[in-house]
C-alpha atoms as a PDB file:
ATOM      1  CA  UNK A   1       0.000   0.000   0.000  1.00  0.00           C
ATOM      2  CA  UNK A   2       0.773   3.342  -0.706  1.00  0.00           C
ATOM      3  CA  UNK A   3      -0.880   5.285   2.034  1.00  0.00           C
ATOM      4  CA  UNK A   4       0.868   8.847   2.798  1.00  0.00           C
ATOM      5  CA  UNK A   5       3.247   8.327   0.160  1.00  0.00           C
ATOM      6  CA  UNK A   6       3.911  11.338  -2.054  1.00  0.00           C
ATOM      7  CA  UNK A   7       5.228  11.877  -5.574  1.00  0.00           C
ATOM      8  CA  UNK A   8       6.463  10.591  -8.465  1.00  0.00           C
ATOM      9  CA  UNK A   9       9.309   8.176  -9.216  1.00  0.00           C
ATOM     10  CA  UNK A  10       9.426   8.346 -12.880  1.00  0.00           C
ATOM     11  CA  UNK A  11      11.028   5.078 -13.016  1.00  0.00           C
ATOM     12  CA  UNK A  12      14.623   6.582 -11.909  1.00  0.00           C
ATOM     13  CA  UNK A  13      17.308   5.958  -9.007  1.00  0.00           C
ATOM     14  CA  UNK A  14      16.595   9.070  -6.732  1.00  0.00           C
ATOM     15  CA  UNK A  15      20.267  10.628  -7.937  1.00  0.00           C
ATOM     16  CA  UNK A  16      18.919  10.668 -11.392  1.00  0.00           C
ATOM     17  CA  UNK A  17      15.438  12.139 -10.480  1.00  0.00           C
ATOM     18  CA  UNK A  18      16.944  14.801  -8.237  1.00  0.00           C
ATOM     19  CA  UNK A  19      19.164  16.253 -11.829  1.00  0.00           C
ATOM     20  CA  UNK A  20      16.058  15.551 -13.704  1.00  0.00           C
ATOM     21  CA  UNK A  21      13.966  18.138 -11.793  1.00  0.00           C
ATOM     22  CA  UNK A  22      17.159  20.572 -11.169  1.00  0.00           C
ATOM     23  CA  UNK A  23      17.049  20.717 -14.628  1.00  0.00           C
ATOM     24  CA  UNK A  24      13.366  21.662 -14.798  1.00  0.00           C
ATOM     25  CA  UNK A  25      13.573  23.897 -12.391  1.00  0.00           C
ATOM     26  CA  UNK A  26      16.392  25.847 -13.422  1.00  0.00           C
ATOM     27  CA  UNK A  27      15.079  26.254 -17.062  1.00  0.00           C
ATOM     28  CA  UNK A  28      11.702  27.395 -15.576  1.00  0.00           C
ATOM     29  CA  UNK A  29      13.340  30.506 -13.821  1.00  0.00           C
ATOM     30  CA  UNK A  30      15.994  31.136 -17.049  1.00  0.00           C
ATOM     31  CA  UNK A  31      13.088  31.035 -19.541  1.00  0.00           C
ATOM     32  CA  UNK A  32      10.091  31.735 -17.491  1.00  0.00           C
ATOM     33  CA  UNK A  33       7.872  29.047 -19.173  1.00  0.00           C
ATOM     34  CA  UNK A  34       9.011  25.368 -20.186  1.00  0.00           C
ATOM     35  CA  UNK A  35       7.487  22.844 -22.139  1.00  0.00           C
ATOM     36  CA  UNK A  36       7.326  18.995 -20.599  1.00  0.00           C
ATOM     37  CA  UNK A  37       4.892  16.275 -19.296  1.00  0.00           C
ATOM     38  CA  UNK A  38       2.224  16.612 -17.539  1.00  0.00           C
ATOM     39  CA  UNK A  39       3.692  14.381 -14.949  1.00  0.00           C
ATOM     40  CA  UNK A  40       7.138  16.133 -14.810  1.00  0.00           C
ATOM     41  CA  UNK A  41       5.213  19.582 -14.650  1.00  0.00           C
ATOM     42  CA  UNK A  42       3.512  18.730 -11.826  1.00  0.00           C
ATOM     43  CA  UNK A  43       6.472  17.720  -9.644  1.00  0.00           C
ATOM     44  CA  UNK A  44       8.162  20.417 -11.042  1.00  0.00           C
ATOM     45  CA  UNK A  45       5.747  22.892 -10.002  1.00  0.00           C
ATOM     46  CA  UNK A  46       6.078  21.582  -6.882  1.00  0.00           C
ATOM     47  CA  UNK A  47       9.571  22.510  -5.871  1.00  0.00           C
ATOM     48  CA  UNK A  48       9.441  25.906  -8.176  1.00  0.00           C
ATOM     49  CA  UNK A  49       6.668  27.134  -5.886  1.00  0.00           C
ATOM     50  CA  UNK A  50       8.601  26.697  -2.533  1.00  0.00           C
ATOM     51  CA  UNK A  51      11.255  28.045  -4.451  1.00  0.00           C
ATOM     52  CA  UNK A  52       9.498  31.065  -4.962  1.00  0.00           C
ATOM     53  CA  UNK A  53       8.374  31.385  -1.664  1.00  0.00           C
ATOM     54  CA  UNK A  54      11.978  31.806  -0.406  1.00  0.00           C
ATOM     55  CA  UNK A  55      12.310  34.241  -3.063  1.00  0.00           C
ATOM     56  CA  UNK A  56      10.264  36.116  -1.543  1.00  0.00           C
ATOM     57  CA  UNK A  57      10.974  36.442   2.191  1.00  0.00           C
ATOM     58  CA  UNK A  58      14.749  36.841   1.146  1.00  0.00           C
ATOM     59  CA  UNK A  59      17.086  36.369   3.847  1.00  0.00           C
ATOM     60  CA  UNK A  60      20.322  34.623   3.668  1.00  0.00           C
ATOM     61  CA  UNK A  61      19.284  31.204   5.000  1.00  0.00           C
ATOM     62  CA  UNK A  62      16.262  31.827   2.128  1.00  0.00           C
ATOM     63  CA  UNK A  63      19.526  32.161  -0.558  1.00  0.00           C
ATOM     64  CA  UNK A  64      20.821  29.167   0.916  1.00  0.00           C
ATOM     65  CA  UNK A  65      17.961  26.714   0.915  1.00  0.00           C
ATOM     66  CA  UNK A  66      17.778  28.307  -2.857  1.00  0.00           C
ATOM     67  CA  UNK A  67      21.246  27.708  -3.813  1.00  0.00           C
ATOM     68  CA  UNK A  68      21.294  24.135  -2.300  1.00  0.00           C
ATOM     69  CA  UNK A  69      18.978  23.191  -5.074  1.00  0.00           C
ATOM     70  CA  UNK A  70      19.778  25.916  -8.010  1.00  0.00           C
ATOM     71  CA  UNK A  71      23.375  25.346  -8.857  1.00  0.00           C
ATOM     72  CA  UNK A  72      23.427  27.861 -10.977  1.00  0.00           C
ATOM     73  CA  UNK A  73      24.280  31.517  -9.286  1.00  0.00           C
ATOM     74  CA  UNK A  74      23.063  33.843 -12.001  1.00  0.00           C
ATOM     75  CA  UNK A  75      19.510  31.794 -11.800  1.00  0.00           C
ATOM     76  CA  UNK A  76      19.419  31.844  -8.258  1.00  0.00           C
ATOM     77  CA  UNK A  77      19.826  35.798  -8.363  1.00  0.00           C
ATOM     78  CA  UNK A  78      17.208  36.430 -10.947  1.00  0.00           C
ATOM     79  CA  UNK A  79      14.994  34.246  -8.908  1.00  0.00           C
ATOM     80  CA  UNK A  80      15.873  36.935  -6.157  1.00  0.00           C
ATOM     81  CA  UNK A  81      16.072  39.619  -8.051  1.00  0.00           C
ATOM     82  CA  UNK A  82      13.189  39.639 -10.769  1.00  0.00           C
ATOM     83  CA  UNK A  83      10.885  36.471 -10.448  1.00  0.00           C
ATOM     84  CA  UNK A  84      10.049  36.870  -6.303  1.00  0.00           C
ATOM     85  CA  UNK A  85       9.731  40.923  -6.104  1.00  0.00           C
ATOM     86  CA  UNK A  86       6.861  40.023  -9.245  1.00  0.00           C
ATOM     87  CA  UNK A  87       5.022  38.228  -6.668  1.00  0.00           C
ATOM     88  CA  UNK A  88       5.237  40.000  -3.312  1.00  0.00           C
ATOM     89  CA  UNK A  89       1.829  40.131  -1.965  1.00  0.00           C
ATOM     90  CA  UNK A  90       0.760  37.048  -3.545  1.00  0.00           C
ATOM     91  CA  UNK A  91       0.306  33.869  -1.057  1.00  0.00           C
ATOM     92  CA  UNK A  92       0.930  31.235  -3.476  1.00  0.00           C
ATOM     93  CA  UNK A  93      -0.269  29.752  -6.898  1.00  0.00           C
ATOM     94  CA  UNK A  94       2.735  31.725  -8.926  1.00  0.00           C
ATOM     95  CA  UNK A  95       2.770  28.619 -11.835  1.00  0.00           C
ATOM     96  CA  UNK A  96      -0.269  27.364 -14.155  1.00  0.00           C
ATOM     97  CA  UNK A  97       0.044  23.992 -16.004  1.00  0.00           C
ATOM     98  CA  UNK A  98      -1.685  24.586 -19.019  1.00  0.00           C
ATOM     99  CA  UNK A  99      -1.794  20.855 -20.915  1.00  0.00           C
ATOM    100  CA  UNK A 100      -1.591  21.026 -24.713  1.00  0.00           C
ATOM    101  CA  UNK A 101      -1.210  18.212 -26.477  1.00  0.00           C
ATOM    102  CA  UNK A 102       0.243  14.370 -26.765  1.00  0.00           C
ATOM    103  CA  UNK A 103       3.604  13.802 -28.237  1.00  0.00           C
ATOM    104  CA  UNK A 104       3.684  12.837 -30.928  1.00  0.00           C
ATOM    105  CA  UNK A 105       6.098   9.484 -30.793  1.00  0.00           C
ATOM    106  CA  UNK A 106       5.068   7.873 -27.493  1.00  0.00           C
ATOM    107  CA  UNK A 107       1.501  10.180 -27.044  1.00  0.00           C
ATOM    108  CA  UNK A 108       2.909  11.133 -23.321  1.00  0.00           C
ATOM    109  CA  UNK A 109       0.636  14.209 -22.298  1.00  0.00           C
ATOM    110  CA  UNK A 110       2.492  17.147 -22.302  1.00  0.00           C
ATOM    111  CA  UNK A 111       2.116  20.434 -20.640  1.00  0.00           C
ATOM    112  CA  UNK A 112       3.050  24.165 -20.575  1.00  0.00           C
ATOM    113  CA  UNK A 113       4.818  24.972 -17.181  1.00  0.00           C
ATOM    114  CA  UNK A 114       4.297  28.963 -17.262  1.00  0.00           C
ATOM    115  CA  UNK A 115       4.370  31.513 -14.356  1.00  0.00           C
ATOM    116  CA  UNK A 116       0.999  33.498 -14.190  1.00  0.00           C
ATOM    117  CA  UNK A 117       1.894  36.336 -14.898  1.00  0.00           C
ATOM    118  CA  UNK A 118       3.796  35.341 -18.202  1.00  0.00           C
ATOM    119  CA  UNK A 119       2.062  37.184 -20.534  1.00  0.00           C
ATOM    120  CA  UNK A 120       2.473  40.761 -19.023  1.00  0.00           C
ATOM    121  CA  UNK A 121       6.432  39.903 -18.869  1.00  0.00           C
ATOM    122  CA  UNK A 122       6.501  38.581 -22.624  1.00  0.00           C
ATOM    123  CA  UNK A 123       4.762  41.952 -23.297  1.00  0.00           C
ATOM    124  CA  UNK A 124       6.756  44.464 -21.855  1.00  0.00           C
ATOM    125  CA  UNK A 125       9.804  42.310 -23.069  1.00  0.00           C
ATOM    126  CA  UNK A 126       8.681  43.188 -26.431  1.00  0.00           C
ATOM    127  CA  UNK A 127       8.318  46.725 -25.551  1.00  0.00           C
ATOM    128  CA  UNK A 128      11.732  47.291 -24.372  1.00  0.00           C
ATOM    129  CA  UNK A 129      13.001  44.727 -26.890  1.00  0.00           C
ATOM    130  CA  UNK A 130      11.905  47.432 -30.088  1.00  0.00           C
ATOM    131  CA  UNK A 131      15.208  49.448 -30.213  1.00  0.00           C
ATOM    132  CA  UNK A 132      14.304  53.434 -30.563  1.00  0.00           C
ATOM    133  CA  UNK A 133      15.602  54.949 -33.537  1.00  0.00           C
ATOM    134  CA  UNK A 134      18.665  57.141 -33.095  1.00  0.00           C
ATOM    135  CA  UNK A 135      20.494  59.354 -34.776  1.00  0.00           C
ATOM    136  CA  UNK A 136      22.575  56.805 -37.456  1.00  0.00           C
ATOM    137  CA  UNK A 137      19.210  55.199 -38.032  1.00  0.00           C
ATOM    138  CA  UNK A 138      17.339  58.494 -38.810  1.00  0.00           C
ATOM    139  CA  UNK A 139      20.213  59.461 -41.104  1.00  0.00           C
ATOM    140  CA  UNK A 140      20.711  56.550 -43.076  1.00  0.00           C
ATOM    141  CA  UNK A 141      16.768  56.493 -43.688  1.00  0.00           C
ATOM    142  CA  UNK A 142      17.156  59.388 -45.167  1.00  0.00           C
ATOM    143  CA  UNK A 143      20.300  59.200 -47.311  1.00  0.00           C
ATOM    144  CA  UNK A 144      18.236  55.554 -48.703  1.00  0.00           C
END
């Protein structure tokens, strides 16, 4: 029986399933929204959330519970720096698993791991992506 016992084992030694969800985890925070299984999503969602959570309060023993699972410093401080300030007065729920399809070769489920507020980032990414014209540009669209 499996009373009280929680998650998933996806068929790995625990070393292997620990790197599998690092891996999730720290592509979530780089790229803000990841695509994977359902099953992998949900796990994954899991540990990004508490993650989050220590983003927020922010005190050193926070950073250290974050950087005992993120490896990777420069992810760790834009958890810090630009994910958990996004989220301040929020008490949880900062991911949505939106499922889209089955794949195609072994029709797993898969999912969109995205944080809620994706959409306003992607669009004021876009924003400040549009360079404004200076005054090179202006010239040489005038000289053409």
């Amino acid at each position: 029986m499996r009373h009280k016992v929680d998650g998933r084992l996806f068929g790995r030694p625990a070393n292997q399933r620990k790197a599998l969800l690092r891996g999730i985890v720290t592509a979530l925070f780089d790229n803000q929204r990841i695509e994977t299984t359902v099953a992998k999503a949900k796990e994954a969602k899991r540990i990004a959330e508490r993650l989050i959570t220590f983003g927020i309060k922010g005190d050193l023993h926070s950073k250290r519970q974050v950087l005992s699972y993120v490896t990777c410093r420069p992810t760790a401080s834009k958890l810090f720096n630009d994910i958990a300030p996004r989220f301040q007065g929020r008490n949880g729920g900062y991911l949505r698993i939106v499922q889209t399809r089955n794949r195609l070769k072994d029709s797993a489920p898969m999912a969109i791991l995205e944080f809620v507020d994706y959409e306003n980032v992607k669009q004021a990414k876009g924003k400040a992506a549009k360079p404004e014209k200076t005054e090179k540009t202006e010239k040489a669209e005038k000289k053409a």
